[in-house]
Protein backbone atom coordinates (compact mmCIF):
# COMPACT_ATOMS: atom_id res chain seq x y z
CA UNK A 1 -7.00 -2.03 31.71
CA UNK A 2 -4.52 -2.91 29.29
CA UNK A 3 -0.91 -1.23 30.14
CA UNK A 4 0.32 1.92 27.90
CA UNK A 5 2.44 1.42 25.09
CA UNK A 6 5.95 2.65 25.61
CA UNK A 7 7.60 5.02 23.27
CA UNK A 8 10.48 3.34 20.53
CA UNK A 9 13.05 4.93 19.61
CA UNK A 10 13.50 5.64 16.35
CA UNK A 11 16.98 6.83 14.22
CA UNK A 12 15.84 7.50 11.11
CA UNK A 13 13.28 8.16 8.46
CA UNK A 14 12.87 6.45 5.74
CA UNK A 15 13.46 8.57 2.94
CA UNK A 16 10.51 6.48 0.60
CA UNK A 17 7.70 6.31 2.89
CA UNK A 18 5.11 4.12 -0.02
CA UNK A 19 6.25 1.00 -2.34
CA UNK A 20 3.80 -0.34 -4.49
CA UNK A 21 3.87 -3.34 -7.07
CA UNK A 22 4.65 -1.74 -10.72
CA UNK A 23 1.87 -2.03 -13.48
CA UNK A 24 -0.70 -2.06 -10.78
CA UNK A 25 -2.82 1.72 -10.43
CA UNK A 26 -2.69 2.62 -7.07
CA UNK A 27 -6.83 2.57 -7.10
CA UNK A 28 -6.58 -1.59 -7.41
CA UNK A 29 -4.11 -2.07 -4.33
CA UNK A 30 -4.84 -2.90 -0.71
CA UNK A 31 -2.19 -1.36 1.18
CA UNK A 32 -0.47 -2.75 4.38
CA UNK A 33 0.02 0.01 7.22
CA UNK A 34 3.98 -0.41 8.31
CA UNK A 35 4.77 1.63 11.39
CA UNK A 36 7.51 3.59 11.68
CA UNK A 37 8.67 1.96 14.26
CA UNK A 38 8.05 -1.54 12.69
CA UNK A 39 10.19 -0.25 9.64
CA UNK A 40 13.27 0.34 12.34
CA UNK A 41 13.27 -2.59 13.42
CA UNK A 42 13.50 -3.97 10.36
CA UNK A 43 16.40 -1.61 9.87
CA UNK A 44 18.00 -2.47 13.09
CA UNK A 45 17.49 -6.10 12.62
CA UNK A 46 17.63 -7.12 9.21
CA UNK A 47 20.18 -4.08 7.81
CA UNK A 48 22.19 -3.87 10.89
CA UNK A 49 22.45 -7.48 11.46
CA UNK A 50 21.88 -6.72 15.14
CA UNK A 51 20.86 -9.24 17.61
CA UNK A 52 17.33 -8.59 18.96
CA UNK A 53 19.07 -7.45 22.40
CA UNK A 54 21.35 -5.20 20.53
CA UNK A 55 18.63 -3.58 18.82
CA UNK A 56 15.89 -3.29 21.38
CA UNK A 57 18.41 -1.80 23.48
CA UNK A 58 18.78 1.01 20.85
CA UNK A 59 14.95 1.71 21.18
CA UNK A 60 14.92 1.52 24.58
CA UNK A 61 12.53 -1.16 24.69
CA UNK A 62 12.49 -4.67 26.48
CA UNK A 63 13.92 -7.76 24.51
CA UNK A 64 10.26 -9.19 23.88
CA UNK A 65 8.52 -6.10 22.75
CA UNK A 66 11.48 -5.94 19.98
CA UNK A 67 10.42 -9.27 19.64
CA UNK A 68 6.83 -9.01 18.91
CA UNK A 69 8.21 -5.37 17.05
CA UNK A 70 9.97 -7.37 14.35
CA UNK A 71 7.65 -10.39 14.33
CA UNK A 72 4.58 -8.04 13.01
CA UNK A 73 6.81 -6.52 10.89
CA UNK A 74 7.79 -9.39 9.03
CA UNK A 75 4.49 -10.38 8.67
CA UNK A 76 3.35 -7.12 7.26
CA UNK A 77 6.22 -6.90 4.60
CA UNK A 78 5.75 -10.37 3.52
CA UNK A 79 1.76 -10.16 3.12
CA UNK A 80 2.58 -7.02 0.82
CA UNK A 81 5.34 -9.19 -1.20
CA UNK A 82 3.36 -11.97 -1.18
CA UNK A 83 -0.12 -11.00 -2.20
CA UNK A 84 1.20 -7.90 -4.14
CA UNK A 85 -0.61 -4.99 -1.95
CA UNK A 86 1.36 -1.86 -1.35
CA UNK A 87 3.37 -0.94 1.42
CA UNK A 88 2.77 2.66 3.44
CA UNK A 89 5.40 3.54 5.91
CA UNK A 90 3.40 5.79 8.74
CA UNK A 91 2.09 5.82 12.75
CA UNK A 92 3.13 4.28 15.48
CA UNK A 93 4.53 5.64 18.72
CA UNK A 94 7.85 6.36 18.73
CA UNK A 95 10.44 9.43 19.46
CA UNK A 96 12.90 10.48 16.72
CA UNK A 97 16.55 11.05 16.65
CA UNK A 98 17.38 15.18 16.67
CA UNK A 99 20.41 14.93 16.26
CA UNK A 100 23.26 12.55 14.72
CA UNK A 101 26.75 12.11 15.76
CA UNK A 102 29.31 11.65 13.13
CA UNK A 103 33.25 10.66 13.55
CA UNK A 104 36.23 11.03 11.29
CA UNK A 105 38.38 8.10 10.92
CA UNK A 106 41.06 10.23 10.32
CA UNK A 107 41.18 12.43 13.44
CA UNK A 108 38.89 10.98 15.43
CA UNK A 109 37.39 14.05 15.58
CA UNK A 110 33.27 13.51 16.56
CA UNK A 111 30.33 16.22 15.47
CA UNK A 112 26.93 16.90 15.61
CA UNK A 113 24.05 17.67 12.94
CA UNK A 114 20.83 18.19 12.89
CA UNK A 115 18.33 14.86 11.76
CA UNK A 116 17.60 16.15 7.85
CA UNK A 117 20.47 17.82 6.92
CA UNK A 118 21.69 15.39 5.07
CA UNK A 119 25.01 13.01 5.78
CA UNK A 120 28.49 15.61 5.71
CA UNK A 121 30.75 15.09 2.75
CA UNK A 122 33.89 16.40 5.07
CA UNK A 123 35.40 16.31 8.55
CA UNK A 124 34.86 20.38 9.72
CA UNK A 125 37.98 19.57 11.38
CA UNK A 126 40.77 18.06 9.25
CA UNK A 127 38.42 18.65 5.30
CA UNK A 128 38.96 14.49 5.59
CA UNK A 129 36.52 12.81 3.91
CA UNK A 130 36.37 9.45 5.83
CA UNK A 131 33.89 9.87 8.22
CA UNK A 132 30.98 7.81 9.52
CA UNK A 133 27.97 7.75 11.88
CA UNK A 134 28.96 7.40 15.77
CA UNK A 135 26.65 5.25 16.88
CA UNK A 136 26.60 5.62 21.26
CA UNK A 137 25.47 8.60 22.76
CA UNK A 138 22.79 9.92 20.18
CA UNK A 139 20.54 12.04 21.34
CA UNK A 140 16.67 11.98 20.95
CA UNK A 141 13.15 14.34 20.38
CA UNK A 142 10.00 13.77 19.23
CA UNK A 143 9.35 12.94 15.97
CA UNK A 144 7.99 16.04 13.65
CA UNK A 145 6.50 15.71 10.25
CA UNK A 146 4.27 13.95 7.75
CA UNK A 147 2.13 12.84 10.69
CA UNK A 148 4.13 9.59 11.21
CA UNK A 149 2.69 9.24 14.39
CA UNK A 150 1.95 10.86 18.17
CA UNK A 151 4.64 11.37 20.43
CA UNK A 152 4.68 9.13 23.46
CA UNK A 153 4.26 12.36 26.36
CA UNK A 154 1.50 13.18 24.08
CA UNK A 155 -0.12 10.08 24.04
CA UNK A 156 0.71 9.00 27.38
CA UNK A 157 -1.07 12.82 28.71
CA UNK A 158 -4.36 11.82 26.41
CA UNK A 159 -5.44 8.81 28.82
């Protein structure tokens, strides 16, 4: 019996979720299925310029799954690139960020918001705008909306 998949973490959503060669109707592509936990990886590794350690650590997964994470997701974005099919972010199993935790530079004051509110323009503190995302200590939830995928309890209480 082949061991359950554990859940990724995942700290955002991509705000384009389909890419798709231009001049080509949609009706003549092939699409590629990227996971949305595939497409943080990418994030993590190729955005963030985090080592594989780094990142798997941030979706609380083992150094080798990130591994074989990234490694299909490479493959996927490249056999879309390459052989012009389109790309559809969705699936996977994964749990989402709920909340984010920003800091001003300013007063070092750290916050809270909601995932999907969008990023702050101003510390609620000092009305400083030089703020940015505090990266430790982010909570988690399940992901909710455009069926990107099943939670992990969910999937794990199916079997």
């Amino acid at each position: 019996m082949a061991r359950p998949i554990n859940c990724r973490r995942v700290g955002f959503m991509p705000q384009s979720d389909y890419f798709k060669p231009r001049g080509i109707p949609l009706s003549m592509l092939e699409e590629v299925i990227l996971t949305v936990d595939e497409c943080e990886a990418i994030r993590l590794a190729d955005l963030e310029s985090l080592y594989q350690e780094q990142a798997a650590e941030k979706m609380k997964v083992s150094r080798q799954t990130f591994g074989r994470i990234i490694d299909s997701a490479h493959k996927k974005v490249a056999e879309a690139l390459v052989q012009g099919k389109a790309l559809k972010i969705e699936g996977g199993e994964f749990e989402m960020a709920s909340m984010r935790k920003f800091k001003c530079s300013d007063c070092q004051h750290t916050w809270e918001l909601p995932y999907g509110t969008g990023r702050p323009e101003n510390c609620p503190s000092c009305k400083g705008g030089n703020i940015r995302r505090a990266e430790e200590d982010r909570g988690y939830a399940r992901g909710v909306g455009r069926g990107q995928g099943r939670c992990c309890r969910t999937a794990q209480q199916e079997k």
